[in-house]
C-alpha atoms as a PDB file:
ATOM      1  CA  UNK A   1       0.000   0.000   0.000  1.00  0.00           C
ATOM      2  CA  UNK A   2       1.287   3.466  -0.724  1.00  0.00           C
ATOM      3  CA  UNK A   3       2.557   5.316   2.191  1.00  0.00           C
ATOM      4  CA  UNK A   4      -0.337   8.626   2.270  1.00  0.00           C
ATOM      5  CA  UNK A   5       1.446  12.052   1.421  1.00  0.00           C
ATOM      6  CA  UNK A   6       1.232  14.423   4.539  1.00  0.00           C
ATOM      7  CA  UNK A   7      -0.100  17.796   4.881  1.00  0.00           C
ATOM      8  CA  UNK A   8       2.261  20.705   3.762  1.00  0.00           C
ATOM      9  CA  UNK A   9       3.125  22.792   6.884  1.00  0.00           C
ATOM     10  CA  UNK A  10       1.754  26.098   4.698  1.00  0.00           C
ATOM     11  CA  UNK A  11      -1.777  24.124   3.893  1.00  0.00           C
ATOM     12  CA  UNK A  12      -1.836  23.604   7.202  1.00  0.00           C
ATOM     13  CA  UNK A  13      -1.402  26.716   9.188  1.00  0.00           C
ATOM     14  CA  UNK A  14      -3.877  28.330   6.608  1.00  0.00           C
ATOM     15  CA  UNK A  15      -6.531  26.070   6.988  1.00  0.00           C
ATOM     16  CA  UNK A  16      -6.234  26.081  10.853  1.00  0.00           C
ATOM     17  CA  UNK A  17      -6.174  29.357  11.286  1.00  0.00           C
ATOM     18  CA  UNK A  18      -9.875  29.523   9.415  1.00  0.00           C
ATOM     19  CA  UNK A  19     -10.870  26.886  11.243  1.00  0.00           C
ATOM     20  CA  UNK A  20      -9.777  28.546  14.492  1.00  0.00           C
ATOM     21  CA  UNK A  21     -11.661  31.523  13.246  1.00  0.00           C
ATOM     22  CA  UNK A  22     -15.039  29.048  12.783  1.00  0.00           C
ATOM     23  CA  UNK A  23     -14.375  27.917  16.264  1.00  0.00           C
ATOM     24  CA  UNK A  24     -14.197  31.575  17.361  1.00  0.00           C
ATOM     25  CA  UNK A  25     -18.300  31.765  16.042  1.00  0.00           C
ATOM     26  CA  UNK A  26     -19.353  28.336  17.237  1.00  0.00           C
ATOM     27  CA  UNK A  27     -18.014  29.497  20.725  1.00  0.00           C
ATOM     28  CA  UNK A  28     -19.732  32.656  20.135  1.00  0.00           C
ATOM     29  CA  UNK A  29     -23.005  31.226  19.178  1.00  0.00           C
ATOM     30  CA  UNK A  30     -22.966  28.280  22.220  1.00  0.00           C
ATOM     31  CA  UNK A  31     -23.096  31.109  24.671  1.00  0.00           C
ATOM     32  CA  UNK A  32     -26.122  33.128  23.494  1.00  0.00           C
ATOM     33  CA  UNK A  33     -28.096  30.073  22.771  1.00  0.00           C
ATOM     34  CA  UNK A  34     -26.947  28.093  25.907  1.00  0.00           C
ATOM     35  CA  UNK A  35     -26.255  25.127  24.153  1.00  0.00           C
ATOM     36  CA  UNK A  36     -24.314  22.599  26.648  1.00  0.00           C
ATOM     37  CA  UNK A  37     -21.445  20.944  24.451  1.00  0.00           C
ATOM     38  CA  UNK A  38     -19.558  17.664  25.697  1.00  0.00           C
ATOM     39  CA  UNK A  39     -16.792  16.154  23.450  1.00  0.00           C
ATOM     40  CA  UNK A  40     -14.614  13.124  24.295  1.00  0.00           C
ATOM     41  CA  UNK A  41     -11.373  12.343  23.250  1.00  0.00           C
ATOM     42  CA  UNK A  42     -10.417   8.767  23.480  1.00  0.00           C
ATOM     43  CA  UNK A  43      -7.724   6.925  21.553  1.00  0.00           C
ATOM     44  CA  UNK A  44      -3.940   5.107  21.644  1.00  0.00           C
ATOM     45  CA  UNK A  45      -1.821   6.723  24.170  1.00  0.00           C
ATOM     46  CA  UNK A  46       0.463   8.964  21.780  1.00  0.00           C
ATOM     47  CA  UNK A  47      -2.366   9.398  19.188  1.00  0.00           C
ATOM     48  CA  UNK A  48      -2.364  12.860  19.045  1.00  0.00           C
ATOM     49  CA  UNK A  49      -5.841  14.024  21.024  1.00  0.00           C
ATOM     50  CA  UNK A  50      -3.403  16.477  23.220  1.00  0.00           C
ATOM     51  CA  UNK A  51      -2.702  18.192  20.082  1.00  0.00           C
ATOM     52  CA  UNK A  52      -6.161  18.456  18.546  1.00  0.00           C
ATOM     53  CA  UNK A  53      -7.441  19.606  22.416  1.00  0.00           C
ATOM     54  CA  UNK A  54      -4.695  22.229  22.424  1.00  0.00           C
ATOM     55  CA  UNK A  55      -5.351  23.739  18.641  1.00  0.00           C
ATOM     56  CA  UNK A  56      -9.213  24.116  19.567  1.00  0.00           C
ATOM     57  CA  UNK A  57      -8.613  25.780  22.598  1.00  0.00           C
ATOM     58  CA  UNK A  58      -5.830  28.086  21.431  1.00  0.00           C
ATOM     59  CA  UNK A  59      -8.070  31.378  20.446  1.00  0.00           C
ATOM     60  CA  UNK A  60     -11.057  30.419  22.443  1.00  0.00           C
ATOM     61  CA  UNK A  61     -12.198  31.848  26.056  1.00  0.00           C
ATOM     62  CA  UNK A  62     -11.376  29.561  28.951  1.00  0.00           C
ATOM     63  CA  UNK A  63     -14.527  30.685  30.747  1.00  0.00           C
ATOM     64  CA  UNK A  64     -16.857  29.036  27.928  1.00  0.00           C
ATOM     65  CA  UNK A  65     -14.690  26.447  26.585  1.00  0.00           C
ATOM     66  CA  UNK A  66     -12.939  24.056  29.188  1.00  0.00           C
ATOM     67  CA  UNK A  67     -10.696  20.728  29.246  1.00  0.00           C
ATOM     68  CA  UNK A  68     -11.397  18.501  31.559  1.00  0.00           C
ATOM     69  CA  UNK A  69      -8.506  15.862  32.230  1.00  0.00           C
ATOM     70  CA  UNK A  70      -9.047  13.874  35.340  1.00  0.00           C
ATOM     71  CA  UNK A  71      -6.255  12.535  37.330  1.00  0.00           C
ATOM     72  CA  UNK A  72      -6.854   8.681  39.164  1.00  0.00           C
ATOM     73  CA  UNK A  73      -9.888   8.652  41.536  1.00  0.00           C
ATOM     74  CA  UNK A  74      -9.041   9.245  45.008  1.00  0.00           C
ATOM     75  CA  UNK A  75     -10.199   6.659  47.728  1.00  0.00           C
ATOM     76  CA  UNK A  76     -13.528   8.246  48.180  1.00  0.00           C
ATOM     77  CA  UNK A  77     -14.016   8.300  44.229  1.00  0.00           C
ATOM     78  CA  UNK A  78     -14.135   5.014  43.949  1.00  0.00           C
ATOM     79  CA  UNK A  79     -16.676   4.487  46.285  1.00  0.00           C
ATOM     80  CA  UNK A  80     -18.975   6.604  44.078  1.00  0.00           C
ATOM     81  CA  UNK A  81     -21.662   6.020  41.276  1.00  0.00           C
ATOM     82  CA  UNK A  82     -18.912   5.430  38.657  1.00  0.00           C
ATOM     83  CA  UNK A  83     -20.009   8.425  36.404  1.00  0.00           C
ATOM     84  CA  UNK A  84     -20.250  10.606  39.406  1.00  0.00           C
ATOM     85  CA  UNK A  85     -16.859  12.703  39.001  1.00  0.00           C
ATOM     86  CA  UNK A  86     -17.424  13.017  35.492  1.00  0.00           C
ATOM     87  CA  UNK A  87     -20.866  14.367  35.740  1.00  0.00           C
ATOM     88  CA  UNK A  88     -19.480  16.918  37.974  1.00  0.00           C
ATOM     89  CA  UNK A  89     -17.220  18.738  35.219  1.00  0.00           C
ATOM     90  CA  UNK A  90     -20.457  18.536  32.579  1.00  0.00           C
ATOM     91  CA  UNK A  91     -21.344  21.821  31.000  1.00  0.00           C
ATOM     92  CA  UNK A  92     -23.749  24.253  31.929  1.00  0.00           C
ATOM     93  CA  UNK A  93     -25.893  26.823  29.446  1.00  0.00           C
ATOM     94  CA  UNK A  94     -23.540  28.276  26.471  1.00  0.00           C
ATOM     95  CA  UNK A  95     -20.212  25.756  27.636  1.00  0.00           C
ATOM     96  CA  UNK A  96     -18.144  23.320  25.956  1.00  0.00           C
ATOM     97  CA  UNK A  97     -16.124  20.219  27.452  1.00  0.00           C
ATOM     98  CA  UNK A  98     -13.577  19.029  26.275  1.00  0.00           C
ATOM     99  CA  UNK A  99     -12.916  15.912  28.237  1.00  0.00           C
ATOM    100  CA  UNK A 100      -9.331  14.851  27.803  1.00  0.00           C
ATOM    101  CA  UNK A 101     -10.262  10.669  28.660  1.00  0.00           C
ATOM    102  CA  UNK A 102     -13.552   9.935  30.345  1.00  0.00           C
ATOM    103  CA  UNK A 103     -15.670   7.455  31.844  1.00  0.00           C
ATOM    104  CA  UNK A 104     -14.353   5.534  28.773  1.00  0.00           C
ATOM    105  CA  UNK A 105     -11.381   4.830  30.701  1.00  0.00           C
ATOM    106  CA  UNK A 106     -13.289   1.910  32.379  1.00  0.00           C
ATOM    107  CA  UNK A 107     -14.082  -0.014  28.683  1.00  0.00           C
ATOM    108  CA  UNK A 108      -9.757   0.714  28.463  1.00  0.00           C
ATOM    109  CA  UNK A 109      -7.270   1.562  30.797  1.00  0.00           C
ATOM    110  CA  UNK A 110      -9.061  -0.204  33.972  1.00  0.00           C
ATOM    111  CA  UNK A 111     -10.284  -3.025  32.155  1.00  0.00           C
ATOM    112  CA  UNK A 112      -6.968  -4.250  30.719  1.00  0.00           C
ATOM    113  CA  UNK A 113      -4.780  -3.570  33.409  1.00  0.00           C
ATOM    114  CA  UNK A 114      -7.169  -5.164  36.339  1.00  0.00           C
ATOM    115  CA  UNK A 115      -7.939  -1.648  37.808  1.00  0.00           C
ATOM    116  CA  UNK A 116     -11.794  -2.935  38.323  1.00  0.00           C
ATOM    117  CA  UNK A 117     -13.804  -5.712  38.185  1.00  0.00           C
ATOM    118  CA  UNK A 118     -15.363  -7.812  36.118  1.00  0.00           C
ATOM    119  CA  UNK A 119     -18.877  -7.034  37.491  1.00  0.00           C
ATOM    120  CA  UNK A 120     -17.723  -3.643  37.724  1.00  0.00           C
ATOM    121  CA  UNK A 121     -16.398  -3.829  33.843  1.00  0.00           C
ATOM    122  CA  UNK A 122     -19.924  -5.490  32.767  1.00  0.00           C
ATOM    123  CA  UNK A 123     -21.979  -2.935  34.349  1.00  0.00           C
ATOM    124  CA  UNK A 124     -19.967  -0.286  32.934  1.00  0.00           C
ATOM    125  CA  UNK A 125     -21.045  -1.860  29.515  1.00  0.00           C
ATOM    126  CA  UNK A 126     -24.840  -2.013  30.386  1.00  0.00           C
ATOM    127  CA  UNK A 127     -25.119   1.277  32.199  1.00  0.00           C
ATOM    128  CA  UNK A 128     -22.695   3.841  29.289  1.00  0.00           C
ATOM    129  CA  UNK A 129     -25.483   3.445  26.562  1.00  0.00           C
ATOM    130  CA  UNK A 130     -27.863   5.073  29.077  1.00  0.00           C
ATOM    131  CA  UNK A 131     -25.976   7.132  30.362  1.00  0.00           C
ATOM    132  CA  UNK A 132     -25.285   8.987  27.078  1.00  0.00           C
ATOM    133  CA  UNK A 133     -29.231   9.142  26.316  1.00  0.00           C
ATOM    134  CA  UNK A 134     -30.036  10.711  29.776  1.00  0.00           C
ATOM    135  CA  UNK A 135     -27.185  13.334  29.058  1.00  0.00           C
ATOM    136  CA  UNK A 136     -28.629  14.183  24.964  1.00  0.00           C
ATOM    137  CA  UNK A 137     -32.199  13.882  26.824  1.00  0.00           C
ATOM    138  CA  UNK A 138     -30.862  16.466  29.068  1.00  0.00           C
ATOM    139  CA  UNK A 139     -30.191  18.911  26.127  1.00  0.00           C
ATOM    140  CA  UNK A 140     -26.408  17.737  26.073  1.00  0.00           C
ATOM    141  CA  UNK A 141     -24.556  17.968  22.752  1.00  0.00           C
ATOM    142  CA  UNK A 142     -22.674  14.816  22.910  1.00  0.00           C
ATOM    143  CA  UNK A 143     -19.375  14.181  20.315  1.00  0.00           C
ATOM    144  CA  UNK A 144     -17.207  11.450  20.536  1.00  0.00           C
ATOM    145  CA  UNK A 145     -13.953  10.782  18.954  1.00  0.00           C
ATOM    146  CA  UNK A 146     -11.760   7.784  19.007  1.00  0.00           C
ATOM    147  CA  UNK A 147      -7.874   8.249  17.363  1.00  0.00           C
ATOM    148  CA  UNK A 148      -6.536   6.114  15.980  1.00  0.00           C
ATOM    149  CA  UNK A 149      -2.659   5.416  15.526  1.00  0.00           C
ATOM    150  CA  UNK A 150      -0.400   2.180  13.928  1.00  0.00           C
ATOM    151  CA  UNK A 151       1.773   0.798  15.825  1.00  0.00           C
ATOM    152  CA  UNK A 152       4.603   2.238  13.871  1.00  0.00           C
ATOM    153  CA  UNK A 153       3.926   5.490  14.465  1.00  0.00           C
ATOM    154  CA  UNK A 154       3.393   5.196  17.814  1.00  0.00           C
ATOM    155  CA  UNK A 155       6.325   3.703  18.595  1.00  0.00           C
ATOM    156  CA  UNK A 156       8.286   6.386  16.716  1.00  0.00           C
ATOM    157  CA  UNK A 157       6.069   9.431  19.012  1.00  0.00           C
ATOM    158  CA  UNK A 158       7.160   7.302  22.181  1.00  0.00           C
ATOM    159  CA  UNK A 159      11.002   7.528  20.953  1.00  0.00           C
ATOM    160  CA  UNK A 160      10.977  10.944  20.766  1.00  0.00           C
ATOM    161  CA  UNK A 161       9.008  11.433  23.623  1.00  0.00           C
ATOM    162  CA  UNK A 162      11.845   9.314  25.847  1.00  0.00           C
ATOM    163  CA  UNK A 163      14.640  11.380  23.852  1.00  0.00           C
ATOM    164  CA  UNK A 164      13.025  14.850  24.057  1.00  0.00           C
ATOM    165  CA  UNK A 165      13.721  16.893  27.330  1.00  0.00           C
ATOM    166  CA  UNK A 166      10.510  18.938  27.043  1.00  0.00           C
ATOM    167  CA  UNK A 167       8.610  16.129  26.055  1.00  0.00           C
ATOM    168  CA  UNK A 168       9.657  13.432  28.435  1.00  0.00           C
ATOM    169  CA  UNK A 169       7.249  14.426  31.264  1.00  0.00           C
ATOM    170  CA  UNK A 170       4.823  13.135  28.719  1.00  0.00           C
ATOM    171  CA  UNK A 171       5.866   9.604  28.698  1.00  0.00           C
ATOM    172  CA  UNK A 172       4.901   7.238  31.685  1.00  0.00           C
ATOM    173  CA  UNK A 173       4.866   3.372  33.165  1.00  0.00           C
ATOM    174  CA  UNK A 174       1.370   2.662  31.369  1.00  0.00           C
ATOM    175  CA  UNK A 175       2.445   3.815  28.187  1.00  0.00           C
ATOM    176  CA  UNK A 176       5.019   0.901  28.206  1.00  0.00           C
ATOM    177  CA  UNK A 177       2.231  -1.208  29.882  1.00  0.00           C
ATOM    178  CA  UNK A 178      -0.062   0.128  26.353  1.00  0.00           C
ATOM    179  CA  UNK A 179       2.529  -1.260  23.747  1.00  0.00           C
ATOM    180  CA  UNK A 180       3.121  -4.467  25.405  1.00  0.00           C
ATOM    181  CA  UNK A 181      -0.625  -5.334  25.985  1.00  0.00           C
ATOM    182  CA  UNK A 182      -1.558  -3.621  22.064  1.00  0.00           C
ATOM    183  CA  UNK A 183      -3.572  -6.773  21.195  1.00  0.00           C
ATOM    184  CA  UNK A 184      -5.381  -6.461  24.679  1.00  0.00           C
ATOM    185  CA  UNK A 185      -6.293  -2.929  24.413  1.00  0.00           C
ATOM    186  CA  UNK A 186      -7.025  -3.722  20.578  1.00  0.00           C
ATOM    187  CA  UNK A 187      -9.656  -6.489  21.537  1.00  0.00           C
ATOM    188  CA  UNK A 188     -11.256  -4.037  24.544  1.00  0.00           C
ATOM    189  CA  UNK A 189     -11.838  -0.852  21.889  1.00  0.00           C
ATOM    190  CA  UNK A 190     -13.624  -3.505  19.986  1.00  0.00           C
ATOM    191  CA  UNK A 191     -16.055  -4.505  22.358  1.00  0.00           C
ATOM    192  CA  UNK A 192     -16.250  -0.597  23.385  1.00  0.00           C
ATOM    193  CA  UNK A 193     -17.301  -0.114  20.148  1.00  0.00           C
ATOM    194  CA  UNK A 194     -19.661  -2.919  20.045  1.00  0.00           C
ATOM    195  CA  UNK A 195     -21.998  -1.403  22.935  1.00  0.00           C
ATOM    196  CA  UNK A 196     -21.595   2.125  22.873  1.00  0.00           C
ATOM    197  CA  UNK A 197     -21.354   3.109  18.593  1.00  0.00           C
ATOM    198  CA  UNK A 198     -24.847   3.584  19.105  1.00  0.00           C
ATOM    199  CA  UNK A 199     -26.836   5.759  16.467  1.00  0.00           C
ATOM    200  CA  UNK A 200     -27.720   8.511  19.052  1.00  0.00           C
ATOM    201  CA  UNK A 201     -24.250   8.873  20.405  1.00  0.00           C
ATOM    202  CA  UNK A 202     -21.626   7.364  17.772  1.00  0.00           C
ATOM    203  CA  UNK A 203     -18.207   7.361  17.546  1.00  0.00           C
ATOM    204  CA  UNK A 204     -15.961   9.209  15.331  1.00  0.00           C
ATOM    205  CA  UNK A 205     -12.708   7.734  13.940  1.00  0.00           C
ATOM    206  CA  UNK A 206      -9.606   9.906  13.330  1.00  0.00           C
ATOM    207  CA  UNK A 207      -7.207   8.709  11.469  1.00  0.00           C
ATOM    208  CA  UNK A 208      -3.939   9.963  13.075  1.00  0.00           C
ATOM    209  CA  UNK A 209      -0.612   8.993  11.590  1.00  0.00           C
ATOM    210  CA  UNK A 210      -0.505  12.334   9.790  1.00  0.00           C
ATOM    211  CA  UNK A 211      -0.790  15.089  12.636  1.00  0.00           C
ATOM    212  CA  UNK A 212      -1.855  17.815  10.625  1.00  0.00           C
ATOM    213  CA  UNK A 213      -4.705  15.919   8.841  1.00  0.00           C
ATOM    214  CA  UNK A 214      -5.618  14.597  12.069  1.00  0.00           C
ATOM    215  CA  UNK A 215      -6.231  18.228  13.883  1.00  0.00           C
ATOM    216  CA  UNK A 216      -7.472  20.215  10.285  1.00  0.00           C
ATOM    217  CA  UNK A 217     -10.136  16.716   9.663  1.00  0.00           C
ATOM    218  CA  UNK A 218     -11.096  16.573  13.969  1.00  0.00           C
ATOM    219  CA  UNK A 219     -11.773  20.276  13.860  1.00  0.00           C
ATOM    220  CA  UNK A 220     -13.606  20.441  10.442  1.00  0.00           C
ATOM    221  CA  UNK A 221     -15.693  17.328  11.629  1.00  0.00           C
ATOM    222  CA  UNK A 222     -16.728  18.875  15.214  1.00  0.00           C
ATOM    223  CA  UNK A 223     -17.696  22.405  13.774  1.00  0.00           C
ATOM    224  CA  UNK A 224     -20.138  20.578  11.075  1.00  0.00           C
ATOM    225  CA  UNK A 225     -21.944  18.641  14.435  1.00  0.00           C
ATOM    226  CA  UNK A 226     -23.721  21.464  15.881  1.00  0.00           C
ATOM    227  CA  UNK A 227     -25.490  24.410  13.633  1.00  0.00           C
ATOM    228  CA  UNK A 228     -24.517  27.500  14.031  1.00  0.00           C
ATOM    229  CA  UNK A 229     -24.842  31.638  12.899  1.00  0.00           C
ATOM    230  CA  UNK A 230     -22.037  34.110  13.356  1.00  0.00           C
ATOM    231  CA  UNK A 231     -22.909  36.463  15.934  1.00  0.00           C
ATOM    232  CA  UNK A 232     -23.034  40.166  14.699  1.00  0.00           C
ATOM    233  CA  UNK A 233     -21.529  42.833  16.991  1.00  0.00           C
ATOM    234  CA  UNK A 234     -22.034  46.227  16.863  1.00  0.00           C
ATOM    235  CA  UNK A 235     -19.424  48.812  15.369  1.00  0.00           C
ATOM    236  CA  UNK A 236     -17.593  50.277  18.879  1.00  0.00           C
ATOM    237  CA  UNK A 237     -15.950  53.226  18.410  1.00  0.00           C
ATOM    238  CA  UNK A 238     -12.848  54.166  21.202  1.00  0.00           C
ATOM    239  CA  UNK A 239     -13.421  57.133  23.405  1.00  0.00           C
ATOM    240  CA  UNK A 240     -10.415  59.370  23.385  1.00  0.00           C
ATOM    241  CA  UNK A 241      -7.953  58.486  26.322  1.00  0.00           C
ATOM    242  CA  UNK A 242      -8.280  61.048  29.380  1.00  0.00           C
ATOM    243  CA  UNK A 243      -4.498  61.298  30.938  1.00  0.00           C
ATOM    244  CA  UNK A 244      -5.781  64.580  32.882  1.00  0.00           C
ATOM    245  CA  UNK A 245      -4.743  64.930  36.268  1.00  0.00           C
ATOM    246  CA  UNK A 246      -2.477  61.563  36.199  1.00  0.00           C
ATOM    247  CA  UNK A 247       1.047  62.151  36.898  1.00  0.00           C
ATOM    248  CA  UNK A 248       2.996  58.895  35.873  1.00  0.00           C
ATOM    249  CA  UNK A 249       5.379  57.456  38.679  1.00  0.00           C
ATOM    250  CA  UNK A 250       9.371  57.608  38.229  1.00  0.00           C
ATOM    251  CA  UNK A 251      10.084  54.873  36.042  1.00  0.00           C
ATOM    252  CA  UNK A 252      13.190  54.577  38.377  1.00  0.00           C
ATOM    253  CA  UNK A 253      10.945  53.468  41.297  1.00  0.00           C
ATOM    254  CA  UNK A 254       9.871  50.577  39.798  1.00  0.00           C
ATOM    255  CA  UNK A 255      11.892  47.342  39.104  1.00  0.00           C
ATOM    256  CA  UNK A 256      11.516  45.823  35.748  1.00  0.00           C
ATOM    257  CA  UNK A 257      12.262  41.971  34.603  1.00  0.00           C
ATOM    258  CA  UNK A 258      15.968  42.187  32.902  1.00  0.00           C
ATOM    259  CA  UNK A 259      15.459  42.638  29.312  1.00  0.00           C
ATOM    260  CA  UNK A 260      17.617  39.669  28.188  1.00  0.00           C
ATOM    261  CA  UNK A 261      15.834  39.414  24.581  1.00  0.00           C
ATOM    262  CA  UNK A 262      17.918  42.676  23.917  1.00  0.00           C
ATOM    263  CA  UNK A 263      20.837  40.416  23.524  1.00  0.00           C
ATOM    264  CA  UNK A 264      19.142  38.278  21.135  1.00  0.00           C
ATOM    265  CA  UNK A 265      18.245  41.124  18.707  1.00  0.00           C
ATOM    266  CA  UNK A 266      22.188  42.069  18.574  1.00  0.00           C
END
């Protein structure tokens, strides 16, 4: 099979930065309608979802548009409803979630490396279907996105992850654990699949070898999900700035970071 040509860096940064701009009016839009926005982002550790996550966010506002990326449940957590913690970071009128992982973690993660039950696994299975419905009952926009990476390429992201200072914090024990169990975490996807790509909530495959593709197609996909109008503002017009009667303090009696980027300009 051919080896797929990638995405030209120029292509690239062009196309994001209208998509960024689309993203920009969705945003806009979700908050005067209060539409409540949930998307997952599930996938092969080193698949790329951090990236995708990070370009949607970049020129958005915090305060409507939120990643959620839970750490391992505490002691109490784990006595709780299962979908407790996550339904605690769900969005309210004119937000969007990004959920970085979710309760999907239970069909992966915690099912192939023993971190529940098998009852607890099996009831998981049952219960996620509903779940879903009850939050799109709700008024919930629910998107869901699984990535999808060979086992080339991620090997080659974990090399460079283990030989790249500012990437090495990325790298951890279960992402050894994730290449030496592949055909276990392979075989629990597939039965993920097989009870929760339902027609009301489906999931979306990105193909991620290509990083590029992967973020322009993710971004393109989401922004066709939900309908939406770009917000008109009106035309604002400055006032003039009123300095009168403000007398600026000594620029000597104030202490000012070292301006070590003058040395780079030389």
């Amino acid at each position: 099979m051919a080896k797929k040509k990638k995405l030209s860096k120029q292509a690239y940064e062009t196309r994001l930065v209208e998509l960024q701009i689309e993203l920009v009016k969705l945003q806009e839009w979700v908050k005067k309608t209060g539409l409540k926005v949930v998307v997952i982002f599930e996938g092969r550790d080193a698949a790329g979802k951090g990236g995708v996550i990070k370009r949607i966010m970049e020129k958005l506002n915090p305060r409507v548009c939120r990643v959620v990326a839970l750490d391992k449940p505490t002691e109490r957590e784990r006595t709780q409803w299962y979908f407790q913690r996550y339904a605690a970071h769900l969005p309210a009128a004119g937000e969007i979630v990004l959920f970085d992982r979710s309760w999907y973690n239970r069909a992966g993660v915690e099912r192939v490396m023993g971190f529940c039950s098998n009852e607890e696994y099996e009831e998981f299975m049952r219960s996620c279907p509903e779940f879903e419905r009850m939050l799109q009952r709700s008024g919930i926009v629910l998107v869901k996105y699984w990535f999808s990476v060979s086992d080339e390429e991620q090997e080659k992201r974990f090399l460079e992850r283990v030989n790249t200072p500012i990437k090495r914090w990325k790298f951890s024990p279960m992402d050894l654990e994730s290449r030496s169990r592949w055909a276990e975490y392979s075989q629990a996807k597939d039965r993920m699949f097989a009870y929760t790509d339902t027609k009301d909530s489906p999931w979306w495959v990105v193909e991620a070898d290509d990083k590029k593709s992967a973020r322009i197609n993710c971004i393109s996909h989401f922004l066709k999900q939900i309908p939406y109008e770009e917000i008109e503002y009106p035309e604002l017009e400055l006032p003039p700035l009123n300095q009168e009667g403000y007398i600026r303090a000594p620029i000597e009696s104030q202490n000012f970071v070292p301006d070590e980027a003058a040395e780079l300009k030389k």
